[in-house]
C-alpha atoms as a PDB file:
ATOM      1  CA  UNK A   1      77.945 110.727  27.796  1.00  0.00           C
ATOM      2  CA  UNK A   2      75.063 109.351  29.536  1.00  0.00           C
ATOM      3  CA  UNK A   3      73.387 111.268  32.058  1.00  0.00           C
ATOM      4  CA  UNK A   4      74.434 108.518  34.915  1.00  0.00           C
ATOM      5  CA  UNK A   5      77.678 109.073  33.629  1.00  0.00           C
ATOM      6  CA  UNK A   6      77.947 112.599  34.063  1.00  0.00           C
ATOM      7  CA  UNK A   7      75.812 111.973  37.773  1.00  0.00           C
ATOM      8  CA  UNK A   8      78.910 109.689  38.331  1.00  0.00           C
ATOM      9  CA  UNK A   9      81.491 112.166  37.652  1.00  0.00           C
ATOM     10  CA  UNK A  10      80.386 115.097  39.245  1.00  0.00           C
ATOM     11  CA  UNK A  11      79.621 112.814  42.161  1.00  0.00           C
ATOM     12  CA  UNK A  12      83.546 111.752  42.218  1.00  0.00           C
ATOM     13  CA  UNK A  13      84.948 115.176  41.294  1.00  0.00           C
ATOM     14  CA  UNK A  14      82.916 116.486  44.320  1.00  0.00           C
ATOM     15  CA  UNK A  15      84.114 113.757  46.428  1.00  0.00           C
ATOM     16  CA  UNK A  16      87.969 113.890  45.413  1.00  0.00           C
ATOM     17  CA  UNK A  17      87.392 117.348  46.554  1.00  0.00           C
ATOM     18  CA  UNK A  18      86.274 117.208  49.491  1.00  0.00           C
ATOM     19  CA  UNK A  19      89.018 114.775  50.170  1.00  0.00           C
ATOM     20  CA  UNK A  20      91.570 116.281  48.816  1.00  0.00           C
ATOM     21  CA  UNK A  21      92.386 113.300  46.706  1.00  0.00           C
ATOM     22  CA  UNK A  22      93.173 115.201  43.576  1.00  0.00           C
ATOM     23  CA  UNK A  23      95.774 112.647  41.959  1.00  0.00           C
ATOM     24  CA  UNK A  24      92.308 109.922  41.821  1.00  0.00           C
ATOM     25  CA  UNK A  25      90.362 112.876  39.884  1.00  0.00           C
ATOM     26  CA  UNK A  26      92.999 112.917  37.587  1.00  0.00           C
ATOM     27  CA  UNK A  27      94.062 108.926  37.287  1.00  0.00           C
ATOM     28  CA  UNK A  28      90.544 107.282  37.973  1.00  0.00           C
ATOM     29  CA  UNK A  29      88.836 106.970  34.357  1.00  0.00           C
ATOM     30  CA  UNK A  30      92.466 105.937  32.779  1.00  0.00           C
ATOM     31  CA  UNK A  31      92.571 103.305  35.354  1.00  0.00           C
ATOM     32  CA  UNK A  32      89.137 102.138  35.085  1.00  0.00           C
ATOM     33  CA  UNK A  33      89.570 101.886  31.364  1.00  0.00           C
ATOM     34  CA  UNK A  34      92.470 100.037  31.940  1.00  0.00           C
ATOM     35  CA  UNK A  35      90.807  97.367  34.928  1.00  0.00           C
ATOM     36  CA  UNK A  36      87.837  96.638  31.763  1.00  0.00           C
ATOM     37  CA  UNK A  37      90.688  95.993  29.070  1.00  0.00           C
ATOM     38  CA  UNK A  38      91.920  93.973  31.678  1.00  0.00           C
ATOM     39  CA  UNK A  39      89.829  92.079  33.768  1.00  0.00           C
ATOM     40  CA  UNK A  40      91.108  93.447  37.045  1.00  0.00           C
ATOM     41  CA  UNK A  41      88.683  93.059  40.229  1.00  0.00           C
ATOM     42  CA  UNK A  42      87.108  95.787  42.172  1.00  0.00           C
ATOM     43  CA  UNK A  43      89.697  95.569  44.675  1.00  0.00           C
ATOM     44  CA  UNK A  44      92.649  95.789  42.308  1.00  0.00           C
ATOM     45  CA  UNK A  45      91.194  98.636  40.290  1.00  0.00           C
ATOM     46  CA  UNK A  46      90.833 100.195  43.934  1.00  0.00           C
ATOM     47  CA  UNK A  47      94.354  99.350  45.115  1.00  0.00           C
ATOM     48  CA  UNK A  48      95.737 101.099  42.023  1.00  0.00           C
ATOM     49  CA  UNK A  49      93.864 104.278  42.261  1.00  0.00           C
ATOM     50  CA  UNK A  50      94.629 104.926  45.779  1.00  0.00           C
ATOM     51  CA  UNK A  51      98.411 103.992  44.948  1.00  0.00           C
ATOM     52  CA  UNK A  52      98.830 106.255  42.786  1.00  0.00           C
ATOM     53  CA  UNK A  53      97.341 108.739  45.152  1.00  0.00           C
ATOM     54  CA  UNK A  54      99.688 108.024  47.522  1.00  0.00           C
ATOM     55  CA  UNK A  55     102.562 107.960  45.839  1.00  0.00           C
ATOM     56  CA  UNK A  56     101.946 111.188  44.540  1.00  0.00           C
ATOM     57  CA  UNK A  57     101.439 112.678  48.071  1.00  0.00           C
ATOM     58  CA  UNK A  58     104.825 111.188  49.240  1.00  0.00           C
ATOM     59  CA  UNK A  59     106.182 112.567  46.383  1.00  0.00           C
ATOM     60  CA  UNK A  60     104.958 115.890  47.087  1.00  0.00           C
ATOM     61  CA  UNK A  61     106.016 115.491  50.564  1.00  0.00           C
ATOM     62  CA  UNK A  62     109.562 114.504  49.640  1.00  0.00           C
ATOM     63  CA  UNK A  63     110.121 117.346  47.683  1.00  0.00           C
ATOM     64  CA  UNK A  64     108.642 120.160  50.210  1.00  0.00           C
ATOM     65  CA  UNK A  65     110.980 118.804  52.692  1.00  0.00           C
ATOM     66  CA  UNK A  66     113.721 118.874  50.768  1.00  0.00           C
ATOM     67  CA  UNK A  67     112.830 122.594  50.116  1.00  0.00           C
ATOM     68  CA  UNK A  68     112.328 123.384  53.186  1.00  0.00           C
ATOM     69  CA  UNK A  69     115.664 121.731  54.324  1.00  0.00           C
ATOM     70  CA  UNK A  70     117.471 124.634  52.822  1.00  0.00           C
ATOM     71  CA  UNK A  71     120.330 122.536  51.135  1.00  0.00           C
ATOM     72  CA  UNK A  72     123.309 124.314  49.594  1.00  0.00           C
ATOM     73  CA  UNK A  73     122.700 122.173  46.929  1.00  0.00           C
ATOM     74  CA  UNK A  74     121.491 118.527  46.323  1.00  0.00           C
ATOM     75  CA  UNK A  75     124.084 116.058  46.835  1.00  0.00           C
ATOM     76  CA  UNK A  76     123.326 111.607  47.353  1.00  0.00           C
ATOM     77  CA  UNK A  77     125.018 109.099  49.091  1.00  0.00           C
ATOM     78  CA  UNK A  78     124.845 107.700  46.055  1.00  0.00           C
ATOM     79  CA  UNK A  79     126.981 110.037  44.370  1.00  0.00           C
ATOM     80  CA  UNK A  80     129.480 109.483  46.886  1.00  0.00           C
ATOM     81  CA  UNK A  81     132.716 108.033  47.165  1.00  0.00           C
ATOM     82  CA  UNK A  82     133.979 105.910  49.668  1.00  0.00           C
ATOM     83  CA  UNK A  83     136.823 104.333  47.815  1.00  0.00           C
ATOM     84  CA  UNK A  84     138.447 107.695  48.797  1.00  0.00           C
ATOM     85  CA  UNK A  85     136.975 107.558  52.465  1.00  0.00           C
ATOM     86  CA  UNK A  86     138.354 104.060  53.861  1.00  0.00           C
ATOM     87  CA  UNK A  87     137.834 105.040  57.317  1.00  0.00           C
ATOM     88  CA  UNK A  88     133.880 105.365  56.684  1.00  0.00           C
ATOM     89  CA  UNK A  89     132.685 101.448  56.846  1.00  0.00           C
ATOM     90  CA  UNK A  90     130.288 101.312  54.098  1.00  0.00           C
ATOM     91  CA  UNK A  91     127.919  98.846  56.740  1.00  0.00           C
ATOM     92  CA  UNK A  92     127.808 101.938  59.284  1.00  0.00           C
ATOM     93  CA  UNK A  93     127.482 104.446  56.029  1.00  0.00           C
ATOM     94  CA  UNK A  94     124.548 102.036  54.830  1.00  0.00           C
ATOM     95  CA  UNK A  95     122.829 101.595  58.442  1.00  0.00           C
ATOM     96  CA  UNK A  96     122.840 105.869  58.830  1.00  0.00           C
ATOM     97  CA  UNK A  97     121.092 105.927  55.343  1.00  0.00           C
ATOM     98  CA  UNK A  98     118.321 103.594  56.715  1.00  0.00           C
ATOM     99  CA  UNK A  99     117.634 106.574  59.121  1.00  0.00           C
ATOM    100  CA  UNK A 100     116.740 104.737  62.380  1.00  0.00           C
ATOM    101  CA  UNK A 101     119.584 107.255  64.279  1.00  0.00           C
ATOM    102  CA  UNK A 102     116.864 109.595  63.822  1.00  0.00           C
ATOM    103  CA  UNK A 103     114.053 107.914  65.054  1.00  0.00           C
ATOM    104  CA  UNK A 104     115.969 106.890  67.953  1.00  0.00           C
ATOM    105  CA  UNK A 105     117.017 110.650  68.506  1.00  0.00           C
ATOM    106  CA  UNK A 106     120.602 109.633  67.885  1.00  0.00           C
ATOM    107  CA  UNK A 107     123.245 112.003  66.782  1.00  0.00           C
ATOM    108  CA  UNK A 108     125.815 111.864  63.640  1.00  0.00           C
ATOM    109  CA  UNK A 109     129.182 113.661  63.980  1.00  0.00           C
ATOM    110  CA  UNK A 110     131.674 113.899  60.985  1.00  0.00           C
ATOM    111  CA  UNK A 111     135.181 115.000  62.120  1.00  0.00           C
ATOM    112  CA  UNK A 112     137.905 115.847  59.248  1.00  0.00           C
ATOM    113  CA  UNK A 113     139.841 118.287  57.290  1.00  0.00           C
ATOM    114  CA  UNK A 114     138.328 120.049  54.834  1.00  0.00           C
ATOM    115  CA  UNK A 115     137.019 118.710  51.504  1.00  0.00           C
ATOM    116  CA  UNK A 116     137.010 114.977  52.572  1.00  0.00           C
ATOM    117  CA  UNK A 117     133.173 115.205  51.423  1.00  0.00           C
ATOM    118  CA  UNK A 118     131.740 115.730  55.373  1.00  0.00           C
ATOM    119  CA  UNK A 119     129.409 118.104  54.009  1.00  0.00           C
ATOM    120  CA  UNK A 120     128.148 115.827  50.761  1.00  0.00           C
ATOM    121  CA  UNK A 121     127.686 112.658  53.383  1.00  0.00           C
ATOM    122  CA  UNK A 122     125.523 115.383  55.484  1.00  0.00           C
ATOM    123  CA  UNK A 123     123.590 116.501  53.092  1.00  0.00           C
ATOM    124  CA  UNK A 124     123.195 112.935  51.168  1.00  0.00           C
ATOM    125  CA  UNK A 125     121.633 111.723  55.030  1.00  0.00           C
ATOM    126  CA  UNK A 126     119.639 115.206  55.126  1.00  0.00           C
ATOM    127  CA  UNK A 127     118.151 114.102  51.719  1.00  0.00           C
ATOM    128  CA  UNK A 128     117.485 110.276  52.919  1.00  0.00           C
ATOM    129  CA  UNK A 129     115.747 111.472  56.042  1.00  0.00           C
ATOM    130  CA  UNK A 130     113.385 113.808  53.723  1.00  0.00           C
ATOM    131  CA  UNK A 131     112.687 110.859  51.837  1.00  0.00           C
ATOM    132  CA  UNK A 132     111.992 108.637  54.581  1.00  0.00           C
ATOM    133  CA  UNK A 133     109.419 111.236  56.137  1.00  0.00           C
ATOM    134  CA  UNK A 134     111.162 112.982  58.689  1.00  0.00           C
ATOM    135  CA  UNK A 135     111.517 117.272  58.725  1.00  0.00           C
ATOM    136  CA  UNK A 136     115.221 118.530  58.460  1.00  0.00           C
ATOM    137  CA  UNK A 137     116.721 121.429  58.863  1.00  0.00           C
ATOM    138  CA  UNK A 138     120.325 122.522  57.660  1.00  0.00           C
ATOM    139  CA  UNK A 139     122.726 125.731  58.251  1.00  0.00           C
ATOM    140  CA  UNK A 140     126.062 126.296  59.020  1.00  0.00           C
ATOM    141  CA  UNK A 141     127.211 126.732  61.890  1.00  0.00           C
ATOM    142  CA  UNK A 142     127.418 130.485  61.567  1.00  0.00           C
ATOM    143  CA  UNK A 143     123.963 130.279  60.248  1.00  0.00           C
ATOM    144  CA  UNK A 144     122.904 128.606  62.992  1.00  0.00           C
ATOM    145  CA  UNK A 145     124.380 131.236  65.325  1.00  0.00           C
ATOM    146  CA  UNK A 146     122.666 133.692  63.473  1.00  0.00           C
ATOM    147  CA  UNK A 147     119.278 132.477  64.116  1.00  0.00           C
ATOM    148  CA  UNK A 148     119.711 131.309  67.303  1.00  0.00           C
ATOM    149  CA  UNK A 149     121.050 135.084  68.226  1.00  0.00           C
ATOM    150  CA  UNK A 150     118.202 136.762  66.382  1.00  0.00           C
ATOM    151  CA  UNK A 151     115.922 134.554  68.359  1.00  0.00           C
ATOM    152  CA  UNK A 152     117.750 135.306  72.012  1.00  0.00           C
ATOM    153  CA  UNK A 153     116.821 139.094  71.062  1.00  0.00           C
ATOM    154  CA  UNK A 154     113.683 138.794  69.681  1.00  0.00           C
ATOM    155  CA  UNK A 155     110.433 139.626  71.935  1.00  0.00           C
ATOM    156  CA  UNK A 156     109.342 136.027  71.989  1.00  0.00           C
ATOM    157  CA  UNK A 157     113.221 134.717  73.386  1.00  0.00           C
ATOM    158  CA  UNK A 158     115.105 131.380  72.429  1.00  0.00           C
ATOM    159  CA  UNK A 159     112.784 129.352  74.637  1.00  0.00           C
ATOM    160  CA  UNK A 160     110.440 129.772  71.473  1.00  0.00           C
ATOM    161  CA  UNK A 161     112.667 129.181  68.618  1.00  0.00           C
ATOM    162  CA  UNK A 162     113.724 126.063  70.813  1.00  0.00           C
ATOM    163  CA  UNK A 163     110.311 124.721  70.530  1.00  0.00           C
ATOM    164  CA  UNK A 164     109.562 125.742  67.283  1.00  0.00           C
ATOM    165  CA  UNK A 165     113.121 123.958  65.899  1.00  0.00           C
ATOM    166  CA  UNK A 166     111.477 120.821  67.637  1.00  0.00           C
ATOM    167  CA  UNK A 167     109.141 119.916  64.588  1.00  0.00           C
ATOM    168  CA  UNK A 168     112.029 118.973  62.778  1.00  0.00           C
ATOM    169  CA  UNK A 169     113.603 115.509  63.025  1.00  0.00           C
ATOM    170  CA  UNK A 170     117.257 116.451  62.107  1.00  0.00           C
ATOM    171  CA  UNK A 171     119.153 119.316  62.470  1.00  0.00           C
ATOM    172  CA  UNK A 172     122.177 119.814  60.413  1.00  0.00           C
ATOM    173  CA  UNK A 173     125.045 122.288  61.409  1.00  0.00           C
ATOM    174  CA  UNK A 174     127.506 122.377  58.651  1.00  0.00           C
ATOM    175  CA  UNK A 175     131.215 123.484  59.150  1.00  0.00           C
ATOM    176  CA  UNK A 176     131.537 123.821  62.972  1.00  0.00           C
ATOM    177  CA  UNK A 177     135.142 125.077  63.669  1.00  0.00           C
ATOM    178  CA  UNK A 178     135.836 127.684  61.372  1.00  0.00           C
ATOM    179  CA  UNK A 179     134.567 130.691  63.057  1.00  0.00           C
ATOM    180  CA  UNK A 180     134.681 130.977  67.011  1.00  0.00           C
ATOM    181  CA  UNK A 181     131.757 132.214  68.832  1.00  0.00           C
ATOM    182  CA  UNK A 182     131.494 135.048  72.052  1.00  0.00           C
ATOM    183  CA  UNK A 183     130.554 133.634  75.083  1.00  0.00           C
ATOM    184  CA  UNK A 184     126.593 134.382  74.351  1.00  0.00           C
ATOM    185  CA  UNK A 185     126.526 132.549  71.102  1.00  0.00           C
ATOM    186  CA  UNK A 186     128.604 129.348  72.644  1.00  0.00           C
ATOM    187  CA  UNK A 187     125.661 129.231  75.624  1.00  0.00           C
ATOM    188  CA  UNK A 188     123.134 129.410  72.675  1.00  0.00           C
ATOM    189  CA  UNK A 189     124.705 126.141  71.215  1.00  0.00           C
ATOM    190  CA  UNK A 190     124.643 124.590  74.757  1.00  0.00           C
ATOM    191  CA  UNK A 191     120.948 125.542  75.150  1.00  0.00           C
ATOM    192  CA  UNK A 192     120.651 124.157  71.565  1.00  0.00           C
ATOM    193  CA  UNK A 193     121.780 120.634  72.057  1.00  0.00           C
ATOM    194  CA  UNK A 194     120.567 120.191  75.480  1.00  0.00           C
ATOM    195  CA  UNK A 195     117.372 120.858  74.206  1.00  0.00           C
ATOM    196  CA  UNK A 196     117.374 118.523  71.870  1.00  0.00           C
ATOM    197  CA  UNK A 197     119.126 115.741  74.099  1.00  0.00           C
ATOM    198  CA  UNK A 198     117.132 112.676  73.385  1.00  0.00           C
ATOM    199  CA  UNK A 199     114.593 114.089  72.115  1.00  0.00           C
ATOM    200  CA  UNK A 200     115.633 115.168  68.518  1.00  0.00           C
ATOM    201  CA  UNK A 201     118.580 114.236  66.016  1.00  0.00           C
ATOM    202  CA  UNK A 202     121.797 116.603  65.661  1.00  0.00           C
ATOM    203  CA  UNK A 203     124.295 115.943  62.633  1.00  0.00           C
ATOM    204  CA  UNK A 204     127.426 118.190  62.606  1.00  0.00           C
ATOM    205  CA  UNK A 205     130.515 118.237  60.510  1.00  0.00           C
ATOM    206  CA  UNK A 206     133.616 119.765  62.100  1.00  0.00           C
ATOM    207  CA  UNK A 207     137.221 120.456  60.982  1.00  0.00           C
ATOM    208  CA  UNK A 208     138.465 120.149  64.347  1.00  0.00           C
ATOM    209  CA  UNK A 209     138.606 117.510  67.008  1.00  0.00           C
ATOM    210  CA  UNK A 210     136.929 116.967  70.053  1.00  0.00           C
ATOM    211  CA  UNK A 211     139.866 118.335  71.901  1.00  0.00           C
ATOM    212  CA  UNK A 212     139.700 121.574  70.041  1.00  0.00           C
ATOM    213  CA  UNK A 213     135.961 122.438  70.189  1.00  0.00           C
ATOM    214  CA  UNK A 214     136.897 124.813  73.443  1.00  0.00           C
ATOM    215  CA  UNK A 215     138.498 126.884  71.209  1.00  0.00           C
ATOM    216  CA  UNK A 216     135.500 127.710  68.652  1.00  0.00           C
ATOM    217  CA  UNK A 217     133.469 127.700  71.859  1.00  0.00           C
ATOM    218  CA  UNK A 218     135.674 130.206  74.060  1.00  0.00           C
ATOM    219  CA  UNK A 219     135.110 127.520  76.814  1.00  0.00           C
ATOM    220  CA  UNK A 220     136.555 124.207  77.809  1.00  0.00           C
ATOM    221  CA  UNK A 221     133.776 123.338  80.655  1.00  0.00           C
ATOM    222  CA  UNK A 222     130.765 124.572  77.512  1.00  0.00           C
ATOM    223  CA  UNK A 223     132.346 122.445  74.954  1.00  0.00           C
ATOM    224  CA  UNK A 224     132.677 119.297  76.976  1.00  0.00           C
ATOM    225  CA  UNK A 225     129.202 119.498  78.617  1.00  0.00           C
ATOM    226  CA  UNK A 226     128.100 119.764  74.925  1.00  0.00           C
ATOM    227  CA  UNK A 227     129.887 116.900  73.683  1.00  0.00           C
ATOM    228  CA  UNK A 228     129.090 114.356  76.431  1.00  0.00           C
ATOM    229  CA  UNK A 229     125.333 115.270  75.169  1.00  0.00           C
ATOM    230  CA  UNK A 230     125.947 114.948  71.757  1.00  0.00           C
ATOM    231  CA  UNK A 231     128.243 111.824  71.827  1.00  0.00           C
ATOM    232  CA  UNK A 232     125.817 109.447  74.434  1.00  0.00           C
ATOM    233  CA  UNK A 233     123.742 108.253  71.633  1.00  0.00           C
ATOM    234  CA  UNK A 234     125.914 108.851  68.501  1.00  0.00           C
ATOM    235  CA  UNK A 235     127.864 107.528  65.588  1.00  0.00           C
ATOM    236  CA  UNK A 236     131.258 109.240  65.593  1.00  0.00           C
ATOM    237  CA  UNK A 237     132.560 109.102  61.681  1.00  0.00           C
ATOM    238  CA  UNK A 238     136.131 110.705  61.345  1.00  0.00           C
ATOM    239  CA  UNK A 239     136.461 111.031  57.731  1.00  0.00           C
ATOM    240  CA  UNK A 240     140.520 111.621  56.370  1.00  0.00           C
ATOM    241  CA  UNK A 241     142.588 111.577  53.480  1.00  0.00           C
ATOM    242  CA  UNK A 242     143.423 114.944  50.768  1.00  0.00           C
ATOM    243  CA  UNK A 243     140.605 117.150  49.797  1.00  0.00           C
ATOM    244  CA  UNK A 244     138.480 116.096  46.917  1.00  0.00           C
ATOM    245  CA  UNK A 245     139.184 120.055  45.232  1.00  0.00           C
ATOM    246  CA  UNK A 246     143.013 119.440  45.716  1.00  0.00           C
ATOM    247  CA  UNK A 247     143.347 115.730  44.487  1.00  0.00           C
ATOM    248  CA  UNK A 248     140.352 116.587  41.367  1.00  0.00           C
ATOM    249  CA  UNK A 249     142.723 119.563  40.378  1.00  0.00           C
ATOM    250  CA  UNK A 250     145.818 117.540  40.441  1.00  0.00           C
ATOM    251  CA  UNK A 251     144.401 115.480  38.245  1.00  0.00           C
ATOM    252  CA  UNK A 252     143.310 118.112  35.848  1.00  0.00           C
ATOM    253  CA  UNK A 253     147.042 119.411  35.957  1.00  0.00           C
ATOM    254  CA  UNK A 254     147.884 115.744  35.493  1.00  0.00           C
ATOM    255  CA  UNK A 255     145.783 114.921  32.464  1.00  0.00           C
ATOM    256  CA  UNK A 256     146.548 118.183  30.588  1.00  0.00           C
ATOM    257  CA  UNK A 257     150.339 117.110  30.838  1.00  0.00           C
ATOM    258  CA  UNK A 258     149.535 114.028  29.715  1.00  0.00           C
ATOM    259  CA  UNK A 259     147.435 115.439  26.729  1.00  0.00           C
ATOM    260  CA  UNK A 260     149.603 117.869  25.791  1.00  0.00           C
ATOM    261  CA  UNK A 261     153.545 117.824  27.107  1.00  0.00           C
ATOM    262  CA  UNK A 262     154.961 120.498  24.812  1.00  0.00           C
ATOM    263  CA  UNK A 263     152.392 122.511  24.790  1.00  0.00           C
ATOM    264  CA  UNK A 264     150.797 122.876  28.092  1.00  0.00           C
ATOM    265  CA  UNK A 265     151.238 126.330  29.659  1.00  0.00           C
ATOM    266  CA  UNK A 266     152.475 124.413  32.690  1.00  0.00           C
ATOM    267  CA  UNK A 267     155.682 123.468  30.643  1.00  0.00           C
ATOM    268  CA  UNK A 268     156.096 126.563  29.008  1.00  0.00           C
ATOM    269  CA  UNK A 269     159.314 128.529  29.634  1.00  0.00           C
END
């Protein structure tokens, strides 16, 4: 190697430093070789270093907010099925994926029974909104009281937490209606959402109606002040039909029969 070649190289690893451009230290000499073999003009070879560069960041991004999400587990739209959910339009389904609720400080609420897949549509829009850029949080709902409790007794107080929970986009509170909450924990949800009244996204999936949420809250007059918050600017998906765990099983049963008629331990005597 020449000695202006090494000049040139320690020149550029210095400056990818100092940049913190480490994907062009890496791609830059492939791609140069590749811009001779192929003619390509200064500003092409420069378009495709820096692309790469930047994919690689929003790649990296993607995948810290995603960890940092918390997911139970990494579910897509994609993956899901609306041929069993034909209340869910697949133009509203397709419009929430595009994320603009979120940048509009909208809300999402999914109401249903349980295992109608409101927790893999939350998660697959918790995973889009990643994608797309935007910091997301999810817990359950018990979770959720959790934190928000350890916060209210904490030195600093919820006012903080409050704030803090406002660098993130979305906030996703998973399986509201299964436990009910004291009178403490129900103002903490109140304080919660009024925070975040225009100002940041909510997504919640709940077993239970609208009419029911004063009994998880302990409160009619709490519950309604929530919901006419959370409902102004939101898309309201009620999501039926038999649970995914019951129907998959019953199929299972169904196939084995099929498979086997005499000897399937379900036709035993």
């Amino acid at each position: 190697m020449s000695t202006n070649a090494t000049r040139i190289e320690s020149t550029i690893g210095h400056l990818v430093k100092a940049l913190k451009t480490p994907t062009i230290g890496r791609v830059y000499a492939d791609l140069a070789t590749t811009a001779r073999t192929e003619g390509w003009s200064h500003e092409e070879y420069l378009a495709a270093v820096l692309d790469r560069q930047v994919t690689d960041r929003e790649a990296n991004g993607t995948a810290l907010r995603v960890a940092g999400a918390h997911f139970p587990g990494v579910k897509t739209l994609e993956d899901f099925n609306t041929d069993y959910q034909p209340g869910i339009r697949r133009d509203v389904l397709a419009h929430l994926a595009g994320c603009s609720f979120i940048a509009k400080a909208e809300n999402v609420i999914l109401l249903g029974p349980p295992g109608v897949g409101k927790t893999h549509v939350a998660i697959g829009l918790g995973m889009k909104a990643c994608h797309a850029g935007y910091p997301v949080a999810f817990d359950t709902a018990s979770g959720w009281a959790s934190r928000l409790a350890a916060a209210h007794d904490s030195r600093t107080g919820i006012e903080k937490e409050l704030k803090r929970l406002r660098r993130y986009r979305l906030l996703i509170i998973d399986e509201l209606g299964y436990l009910p909450f004291d009178t403490q924990t129900a103002n903490l949800f109140f304080q919660l959402v009024a925070a975040r009244y225009e100002q940041g996204s909510i997504l919640i999936t709940s077993n239970l109606s609208f009419g029911r949420w004063g009994e998880v809250f302990g409160d009619d007059t709490v519950a309604s002040a929530m919901i006419d918050r959370l409902v102004h600017h939101a898309e309201v998906l009620p999501m039926d039909g038999e649970s995914y765990r019951t129907r998959t099983r019953r199929e299972m049963l169904s196939e084995s029969e099929t498979d086997d008629p005499e000897g399937s331990i379900f036709n035993r005597r």
